[in-house]
PDB file of N, CA and C in Angstrom:
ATOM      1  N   UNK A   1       8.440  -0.618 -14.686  1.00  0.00           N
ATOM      2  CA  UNK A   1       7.105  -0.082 -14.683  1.00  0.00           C
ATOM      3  C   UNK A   1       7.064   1.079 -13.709  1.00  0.00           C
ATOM      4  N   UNK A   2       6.439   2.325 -13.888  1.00  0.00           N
ATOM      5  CA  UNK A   2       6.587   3.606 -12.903  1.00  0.00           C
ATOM      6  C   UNK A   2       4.701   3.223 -12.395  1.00  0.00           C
ATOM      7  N   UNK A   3       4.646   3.618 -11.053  1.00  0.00           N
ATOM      8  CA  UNK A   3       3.404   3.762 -10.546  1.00  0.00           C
ATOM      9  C   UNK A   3       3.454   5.144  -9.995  1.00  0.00           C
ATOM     10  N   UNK A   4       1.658   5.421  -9.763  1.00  0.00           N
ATOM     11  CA  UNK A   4       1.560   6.684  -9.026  1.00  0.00           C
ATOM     12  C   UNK A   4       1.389   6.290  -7.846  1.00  0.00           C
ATOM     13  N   UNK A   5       1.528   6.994  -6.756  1.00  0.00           N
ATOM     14  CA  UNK A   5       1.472   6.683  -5.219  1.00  0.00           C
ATOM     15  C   UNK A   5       1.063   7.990  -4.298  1.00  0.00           C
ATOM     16  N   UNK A   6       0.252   7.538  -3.387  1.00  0.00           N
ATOM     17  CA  UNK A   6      -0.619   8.878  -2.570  1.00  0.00           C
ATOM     18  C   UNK A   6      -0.332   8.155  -0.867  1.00  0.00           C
ATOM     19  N   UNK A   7       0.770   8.859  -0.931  1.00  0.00           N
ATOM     20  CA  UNK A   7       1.228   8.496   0.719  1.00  0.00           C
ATOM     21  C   UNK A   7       0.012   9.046   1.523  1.00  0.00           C
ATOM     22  N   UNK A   8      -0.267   8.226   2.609  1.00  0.00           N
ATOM     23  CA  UNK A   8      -1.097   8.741   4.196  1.00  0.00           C
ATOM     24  C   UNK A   8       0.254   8.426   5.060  1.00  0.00           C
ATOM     25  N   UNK A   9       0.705   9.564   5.248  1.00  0.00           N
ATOM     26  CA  UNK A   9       1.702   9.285   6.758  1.00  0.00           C
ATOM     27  C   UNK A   9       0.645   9.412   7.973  1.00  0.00           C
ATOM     28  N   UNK A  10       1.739   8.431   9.036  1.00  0.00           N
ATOM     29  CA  UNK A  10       0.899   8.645  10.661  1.00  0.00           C
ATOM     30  C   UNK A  10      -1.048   7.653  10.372  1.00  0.00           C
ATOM     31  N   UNK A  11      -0.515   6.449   9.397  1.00  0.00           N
ATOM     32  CA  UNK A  11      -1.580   5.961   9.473  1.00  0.00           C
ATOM     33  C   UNK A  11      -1.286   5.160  10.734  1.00  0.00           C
ATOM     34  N   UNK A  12      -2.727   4.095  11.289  1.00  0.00           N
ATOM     35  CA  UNK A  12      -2.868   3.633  12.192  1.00  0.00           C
ATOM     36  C   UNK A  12      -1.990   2.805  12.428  1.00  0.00           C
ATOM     37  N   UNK A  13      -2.184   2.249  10.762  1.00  0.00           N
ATOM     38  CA  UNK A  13      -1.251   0.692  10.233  1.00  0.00           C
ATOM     39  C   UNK A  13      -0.638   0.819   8.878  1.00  0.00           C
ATOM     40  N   UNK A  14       0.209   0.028   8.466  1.00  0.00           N
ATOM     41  CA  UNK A  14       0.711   0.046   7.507  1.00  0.00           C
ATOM     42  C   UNK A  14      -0.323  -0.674   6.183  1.00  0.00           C
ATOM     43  N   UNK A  15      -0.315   0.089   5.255  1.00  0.00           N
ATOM     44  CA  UNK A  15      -1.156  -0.682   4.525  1.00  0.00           C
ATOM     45  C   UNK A  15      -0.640  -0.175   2.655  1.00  0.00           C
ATOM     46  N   UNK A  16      -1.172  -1.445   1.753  1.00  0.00           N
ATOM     47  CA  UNK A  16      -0.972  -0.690   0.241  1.00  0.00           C
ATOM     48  C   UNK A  16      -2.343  -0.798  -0.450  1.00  0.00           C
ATOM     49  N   UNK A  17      -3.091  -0.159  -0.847  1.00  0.00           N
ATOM     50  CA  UNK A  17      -4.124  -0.783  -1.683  1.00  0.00           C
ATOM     51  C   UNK A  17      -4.031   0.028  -3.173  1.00  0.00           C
ATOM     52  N   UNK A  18      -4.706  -0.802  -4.135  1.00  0.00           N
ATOM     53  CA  UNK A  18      -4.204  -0.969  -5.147  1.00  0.00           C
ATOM     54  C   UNK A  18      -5.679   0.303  -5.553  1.00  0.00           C
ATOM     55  N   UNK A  19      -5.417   1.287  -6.485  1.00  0.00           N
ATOM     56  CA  UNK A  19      -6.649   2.442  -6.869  1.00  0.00           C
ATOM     57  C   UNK A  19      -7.127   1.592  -8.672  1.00  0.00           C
ATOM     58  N   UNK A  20      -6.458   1.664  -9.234  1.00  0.00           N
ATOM     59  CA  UNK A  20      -5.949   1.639 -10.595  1.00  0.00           C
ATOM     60  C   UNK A  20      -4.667   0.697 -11.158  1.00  0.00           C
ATOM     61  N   UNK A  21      -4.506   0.225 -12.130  1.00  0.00           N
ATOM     62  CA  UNK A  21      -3.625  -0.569 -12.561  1.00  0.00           C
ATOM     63  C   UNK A  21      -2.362   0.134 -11.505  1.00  0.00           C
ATOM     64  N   UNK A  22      -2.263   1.140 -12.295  1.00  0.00           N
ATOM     65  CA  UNK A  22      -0.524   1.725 -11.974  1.00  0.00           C
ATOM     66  C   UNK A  22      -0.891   3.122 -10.796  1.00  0.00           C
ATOM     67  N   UNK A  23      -2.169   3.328  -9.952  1.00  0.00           N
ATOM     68  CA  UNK A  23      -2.088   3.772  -8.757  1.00  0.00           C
ATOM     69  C   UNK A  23      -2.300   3.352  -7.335  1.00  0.00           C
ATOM     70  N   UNK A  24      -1.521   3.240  -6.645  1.00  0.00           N
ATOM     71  CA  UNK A  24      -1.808   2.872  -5.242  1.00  0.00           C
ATOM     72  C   UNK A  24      -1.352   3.883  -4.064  1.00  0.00           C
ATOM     73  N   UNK A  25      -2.118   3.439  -3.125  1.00  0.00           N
ATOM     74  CA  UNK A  25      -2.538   4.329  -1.542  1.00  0.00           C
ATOM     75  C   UNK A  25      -1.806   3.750  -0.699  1.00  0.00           C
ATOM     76  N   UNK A  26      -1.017   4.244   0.122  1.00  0.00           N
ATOM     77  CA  UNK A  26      -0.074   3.641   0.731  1.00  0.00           C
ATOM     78  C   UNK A  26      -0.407   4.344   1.674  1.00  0.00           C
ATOM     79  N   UNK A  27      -0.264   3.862   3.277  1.00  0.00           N
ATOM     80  CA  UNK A  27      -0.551   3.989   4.244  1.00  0.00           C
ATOM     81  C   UNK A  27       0.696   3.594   4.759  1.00  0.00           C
ATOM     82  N   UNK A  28       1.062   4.742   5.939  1.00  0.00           N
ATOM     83  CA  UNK A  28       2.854   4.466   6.646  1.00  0.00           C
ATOM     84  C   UNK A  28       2.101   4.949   8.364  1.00  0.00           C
ATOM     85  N   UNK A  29       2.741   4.449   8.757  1.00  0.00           N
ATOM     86  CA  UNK A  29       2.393   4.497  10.617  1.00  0.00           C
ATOM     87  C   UNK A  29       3.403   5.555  11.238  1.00  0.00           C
ATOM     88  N   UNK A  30       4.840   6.102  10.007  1.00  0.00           N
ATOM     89  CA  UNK A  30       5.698   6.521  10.080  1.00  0.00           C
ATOM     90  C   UNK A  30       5.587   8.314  10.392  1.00  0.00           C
ATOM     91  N   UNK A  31       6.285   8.933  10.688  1.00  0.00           N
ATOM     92  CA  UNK A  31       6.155  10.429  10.525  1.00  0.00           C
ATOM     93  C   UNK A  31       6.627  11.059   9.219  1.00  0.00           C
ATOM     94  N   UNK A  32       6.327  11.825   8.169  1.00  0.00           N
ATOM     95  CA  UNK A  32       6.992  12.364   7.175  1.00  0.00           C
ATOM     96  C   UNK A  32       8.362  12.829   7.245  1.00  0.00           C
ATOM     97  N   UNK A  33       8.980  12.847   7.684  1.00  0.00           N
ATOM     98  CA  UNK A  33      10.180  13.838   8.676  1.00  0.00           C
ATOM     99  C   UNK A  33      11.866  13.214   8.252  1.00  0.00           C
ATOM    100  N   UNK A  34      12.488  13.409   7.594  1.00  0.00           N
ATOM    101  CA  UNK A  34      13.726  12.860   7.186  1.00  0.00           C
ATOM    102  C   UNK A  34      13.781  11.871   6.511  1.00  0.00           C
ATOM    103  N   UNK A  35      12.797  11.824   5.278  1.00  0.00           N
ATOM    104  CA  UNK A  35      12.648  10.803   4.500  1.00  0.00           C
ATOM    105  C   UNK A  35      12.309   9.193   5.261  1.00  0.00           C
ATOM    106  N   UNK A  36      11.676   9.440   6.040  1.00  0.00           N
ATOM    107  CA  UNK A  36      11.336   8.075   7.127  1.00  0.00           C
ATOM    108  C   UNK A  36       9.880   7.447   6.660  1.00  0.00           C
ATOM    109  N   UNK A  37       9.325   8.397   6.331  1.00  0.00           N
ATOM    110  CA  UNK A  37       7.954   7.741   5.594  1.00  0.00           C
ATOM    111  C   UNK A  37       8.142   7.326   3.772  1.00  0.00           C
ATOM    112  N   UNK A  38       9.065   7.938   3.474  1.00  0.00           N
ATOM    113  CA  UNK A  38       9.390   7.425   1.597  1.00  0.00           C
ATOM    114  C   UNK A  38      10.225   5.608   2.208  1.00  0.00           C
ATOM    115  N   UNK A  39      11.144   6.109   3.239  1.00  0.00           N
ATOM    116  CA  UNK A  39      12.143   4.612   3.046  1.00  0.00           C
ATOM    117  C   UNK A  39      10.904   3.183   3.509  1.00  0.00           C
ATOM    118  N   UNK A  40       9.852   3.725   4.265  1.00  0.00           N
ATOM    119  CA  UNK A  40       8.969   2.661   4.758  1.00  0.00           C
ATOM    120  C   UNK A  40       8.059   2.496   3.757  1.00  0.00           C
ATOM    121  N   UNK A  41       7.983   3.717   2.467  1.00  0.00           N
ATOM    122  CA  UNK A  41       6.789   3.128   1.581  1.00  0.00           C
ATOM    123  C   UNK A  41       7.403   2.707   0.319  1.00  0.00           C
ATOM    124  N   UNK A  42       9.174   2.285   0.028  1.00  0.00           N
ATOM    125  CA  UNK A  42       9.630   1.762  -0.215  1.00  0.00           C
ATOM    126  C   UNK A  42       9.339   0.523  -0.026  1.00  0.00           C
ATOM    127  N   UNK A  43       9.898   0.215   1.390  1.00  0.00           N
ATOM    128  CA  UNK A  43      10.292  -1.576   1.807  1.00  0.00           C
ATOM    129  C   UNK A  43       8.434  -1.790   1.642  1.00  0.00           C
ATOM    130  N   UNK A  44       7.588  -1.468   1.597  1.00  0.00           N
ATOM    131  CA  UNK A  44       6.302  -2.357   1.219  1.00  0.00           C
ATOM    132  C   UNK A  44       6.071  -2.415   0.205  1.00  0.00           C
ATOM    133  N   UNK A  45       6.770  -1.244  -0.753  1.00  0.00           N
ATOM    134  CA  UNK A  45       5.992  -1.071  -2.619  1.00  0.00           C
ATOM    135  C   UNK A  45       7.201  -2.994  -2.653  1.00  0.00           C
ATOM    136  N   UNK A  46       8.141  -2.841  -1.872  1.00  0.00           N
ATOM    137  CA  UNK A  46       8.848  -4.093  -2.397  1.00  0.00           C
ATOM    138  C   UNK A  46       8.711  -5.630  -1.715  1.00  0.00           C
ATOM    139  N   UNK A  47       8.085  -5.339  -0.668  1.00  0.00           N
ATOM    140  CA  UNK A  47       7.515  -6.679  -0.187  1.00  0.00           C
ATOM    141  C   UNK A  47       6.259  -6.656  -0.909  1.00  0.00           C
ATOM    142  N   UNK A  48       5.467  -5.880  -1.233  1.00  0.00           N
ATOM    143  CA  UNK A  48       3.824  -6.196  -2.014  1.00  0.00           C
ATOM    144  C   UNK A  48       4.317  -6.424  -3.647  1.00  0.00           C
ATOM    145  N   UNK A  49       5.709  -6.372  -4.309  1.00  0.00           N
ATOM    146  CA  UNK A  49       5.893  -6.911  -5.448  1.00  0.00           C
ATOM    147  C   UNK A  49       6.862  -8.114  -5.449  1.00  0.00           C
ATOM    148  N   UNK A  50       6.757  -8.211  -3.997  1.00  0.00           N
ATOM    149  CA  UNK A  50       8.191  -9.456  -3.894  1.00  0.00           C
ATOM    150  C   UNK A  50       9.432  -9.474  -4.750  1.00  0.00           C
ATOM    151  N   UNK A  51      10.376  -8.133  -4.154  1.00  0.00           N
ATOM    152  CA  UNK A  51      11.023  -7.196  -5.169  1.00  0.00           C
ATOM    153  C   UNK A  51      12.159  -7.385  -4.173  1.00  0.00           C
ATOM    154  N   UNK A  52      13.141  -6.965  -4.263  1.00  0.00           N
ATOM    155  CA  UNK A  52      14.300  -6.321  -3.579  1.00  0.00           C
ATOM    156  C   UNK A  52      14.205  -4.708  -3.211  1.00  0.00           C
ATOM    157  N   UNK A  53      14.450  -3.779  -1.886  1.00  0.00           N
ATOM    158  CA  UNK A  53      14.318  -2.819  -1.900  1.00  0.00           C
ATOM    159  C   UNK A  53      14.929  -1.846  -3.087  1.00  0.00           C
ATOM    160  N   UNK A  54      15.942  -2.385  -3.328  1.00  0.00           N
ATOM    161  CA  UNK A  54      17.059  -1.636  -4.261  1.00  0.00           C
ATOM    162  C   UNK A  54      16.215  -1.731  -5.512  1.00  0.00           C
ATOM    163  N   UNK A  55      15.416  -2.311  -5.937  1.00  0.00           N
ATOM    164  CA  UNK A  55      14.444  -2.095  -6.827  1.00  0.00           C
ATOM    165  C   UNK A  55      13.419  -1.271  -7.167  1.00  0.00           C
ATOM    166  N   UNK A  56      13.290  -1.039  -5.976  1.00  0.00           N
ATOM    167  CA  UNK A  56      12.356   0.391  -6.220  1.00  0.00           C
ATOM    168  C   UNK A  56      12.630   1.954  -6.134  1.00  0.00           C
ATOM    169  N   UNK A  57      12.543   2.412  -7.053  1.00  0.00           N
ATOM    170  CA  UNK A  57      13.257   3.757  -6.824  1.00  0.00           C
ATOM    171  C   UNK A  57      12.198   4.799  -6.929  1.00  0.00           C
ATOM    172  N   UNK A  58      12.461   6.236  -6.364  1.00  0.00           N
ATOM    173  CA  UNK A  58      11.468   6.992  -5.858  1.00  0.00           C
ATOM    174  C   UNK A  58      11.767   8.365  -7.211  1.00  0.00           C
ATOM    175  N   UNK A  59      10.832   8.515  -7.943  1.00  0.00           N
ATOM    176  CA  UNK A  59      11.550   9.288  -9.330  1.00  0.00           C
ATOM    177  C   UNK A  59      11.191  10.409  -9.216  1.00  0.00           C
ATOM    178  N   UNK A  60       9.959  10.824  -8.867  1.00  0.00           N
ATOM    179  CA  UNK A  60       9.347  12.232  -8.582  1.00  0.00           C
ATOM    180  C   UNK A  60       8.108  12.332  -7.054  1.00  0.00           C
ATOM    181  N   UNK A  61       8.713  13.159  -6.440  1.00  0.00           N
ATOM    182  CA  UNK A  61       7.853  13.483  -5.467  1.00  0.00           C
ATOM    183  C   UNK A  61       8.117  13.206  -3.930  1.00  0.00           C
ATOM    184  N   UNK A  62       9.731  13.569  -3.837  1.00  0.00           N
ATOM    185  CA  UNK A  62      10.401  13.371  -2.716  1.00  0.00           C
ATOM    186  C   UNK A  62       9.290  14.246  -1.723  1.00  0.00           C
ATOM    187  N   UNK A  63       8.846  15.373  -1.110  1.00  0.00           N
ATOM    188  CA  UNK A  63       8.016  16.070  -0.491  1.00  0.00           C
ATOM    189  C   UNK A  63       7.284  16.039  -0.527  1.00  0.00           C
ATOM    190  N   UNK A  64       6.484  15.516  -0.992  1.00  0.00           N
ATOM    191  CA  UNK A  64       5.102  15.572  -1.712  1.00  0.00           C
ATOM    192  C   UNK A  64       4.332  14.324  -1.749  1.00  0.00           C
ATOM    193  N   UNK A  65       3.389  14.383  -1.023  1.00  0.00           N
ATOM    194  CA  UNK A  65       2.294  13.043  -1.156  1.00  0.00           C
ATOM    195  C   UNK A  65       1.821  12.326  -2.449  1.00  0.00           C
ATOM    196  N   UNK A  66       2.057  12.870  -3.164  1.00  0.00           N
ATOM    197  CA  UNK A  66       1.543  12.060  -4.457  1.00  0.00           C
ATOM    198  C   UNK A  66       3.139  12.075  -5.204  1.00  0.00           C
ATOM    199  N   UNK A  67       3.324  10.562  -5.290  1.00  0.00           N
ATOM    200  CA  UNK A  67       4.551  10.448  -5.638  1.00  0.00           C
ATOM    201  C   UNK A  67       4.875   8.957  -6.796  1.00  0.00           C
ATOM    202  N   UNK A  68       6.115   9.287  -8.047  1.00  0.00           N
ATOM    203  CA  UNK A  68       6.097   8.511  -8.899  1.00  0.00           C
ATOM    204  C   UNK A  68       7.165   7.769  -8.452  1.00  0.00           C
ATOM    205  N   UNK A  69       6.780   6.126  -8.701  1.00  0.00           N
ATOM    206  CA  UNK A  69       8.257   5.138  -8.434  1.00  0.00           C
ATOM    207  C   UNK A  69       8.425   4.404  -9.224  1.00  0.00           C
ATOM    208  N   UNK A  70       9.685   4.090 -10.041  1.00  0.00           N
ATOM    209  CA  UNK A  70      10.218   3.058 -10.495  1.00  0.00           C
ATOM    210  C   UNK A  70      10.011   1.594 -10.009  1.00  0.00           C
ATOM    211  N   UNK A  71       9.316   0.605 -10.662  1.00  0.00           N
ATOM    212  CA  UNK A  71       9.525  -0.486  -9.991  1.00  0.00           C
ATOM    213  C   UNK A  71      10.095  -1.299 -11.160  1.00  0.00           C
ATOM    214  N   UNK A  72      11.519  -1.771 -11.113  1.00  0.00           N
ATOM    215  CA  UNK A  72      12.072  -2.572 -11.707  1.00  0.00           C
ATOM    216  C   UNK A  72      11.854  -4.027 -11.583  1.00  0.00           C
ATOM    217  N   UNK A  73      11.321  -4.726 -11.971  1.00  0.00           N
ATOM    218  CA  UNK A  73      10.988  -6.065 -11.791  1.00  0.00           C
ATOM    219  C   UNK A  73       9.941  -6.430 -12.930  1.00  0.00           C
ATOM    220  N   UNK A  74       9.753  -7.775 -13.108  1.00  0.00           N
ATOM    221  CA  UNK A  74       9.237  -8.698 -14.083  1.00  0.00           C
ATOM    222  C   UNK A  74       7.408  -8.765 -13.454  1.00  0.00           C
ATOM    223  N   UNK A  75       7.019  -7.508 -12.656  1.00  0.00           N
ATOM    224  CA  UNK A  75       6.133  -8.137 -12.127  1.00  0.00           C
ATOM    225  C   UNK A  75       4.987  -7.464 -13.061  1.00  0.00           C
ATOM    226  N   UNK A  76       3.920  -8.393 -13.070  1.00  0.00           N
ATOM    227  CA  UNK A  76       2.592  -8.137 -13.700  1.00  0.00           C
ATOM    228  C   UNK A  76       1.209  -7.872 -12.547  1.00  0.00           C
ATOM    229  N   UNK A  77       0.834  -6.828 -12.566  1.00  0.00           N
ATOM    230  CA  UNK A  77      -0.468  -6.575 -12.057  1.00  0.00           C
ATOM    231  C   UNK A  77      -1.944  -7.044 -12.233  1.00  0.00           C
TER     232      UNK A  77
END
C-alpha cells in the first residue's frame, strides 16, 4: 500500500496522525539534515503499522516534505 506523508521536522514530539485513509502528518523532533528526519519517520510509519523497518520504503520525496512510502505489509486501515 503507498501513503502520502507531510513531514513537520523539529517537532516538539514525535507524533503520526492519520489525515485521510492513505494520508498522514508525521511529526519528527529530528533535524532535516542527512536524511535523519526520513530514517525517524520511517521507524514510526513502522512501529504505527507494527511492520518491520525494512518494510517501509521511501518512493518519492527524499527532500521534500510531502513525501510517498511504500508500506509493505498485510495491514488494513
Amino acid at each position: 500500500m503507498r501513503i502520502k506523508v507531510k513531514v513537520k521536522p523539529n517537532a516538539k514530539k514525535d507524533e503520526i496522525k492519520k489525515i485521510q485513509d492513505d494520508y498522514y502528518e508525521v511529526r519528527v523532533t529530528v533535524v532535516p539534515e542527512k536524511g535523519k528526519a526520513n530514517r525517524r519517520v520511517i521507524e514510526l510509519l513502522a512501529k504505527h503499522f507494527k511492520i518491520a523497518k525494512s518494510r517501509v520504503k521511501l518512493i518519492k520525496g527524499e527532500t521534500s516534505r510531502e513525501k510517498i512510502f511504500e508500506i509493505d505489509s498485510d495491514y488494513k486501515s
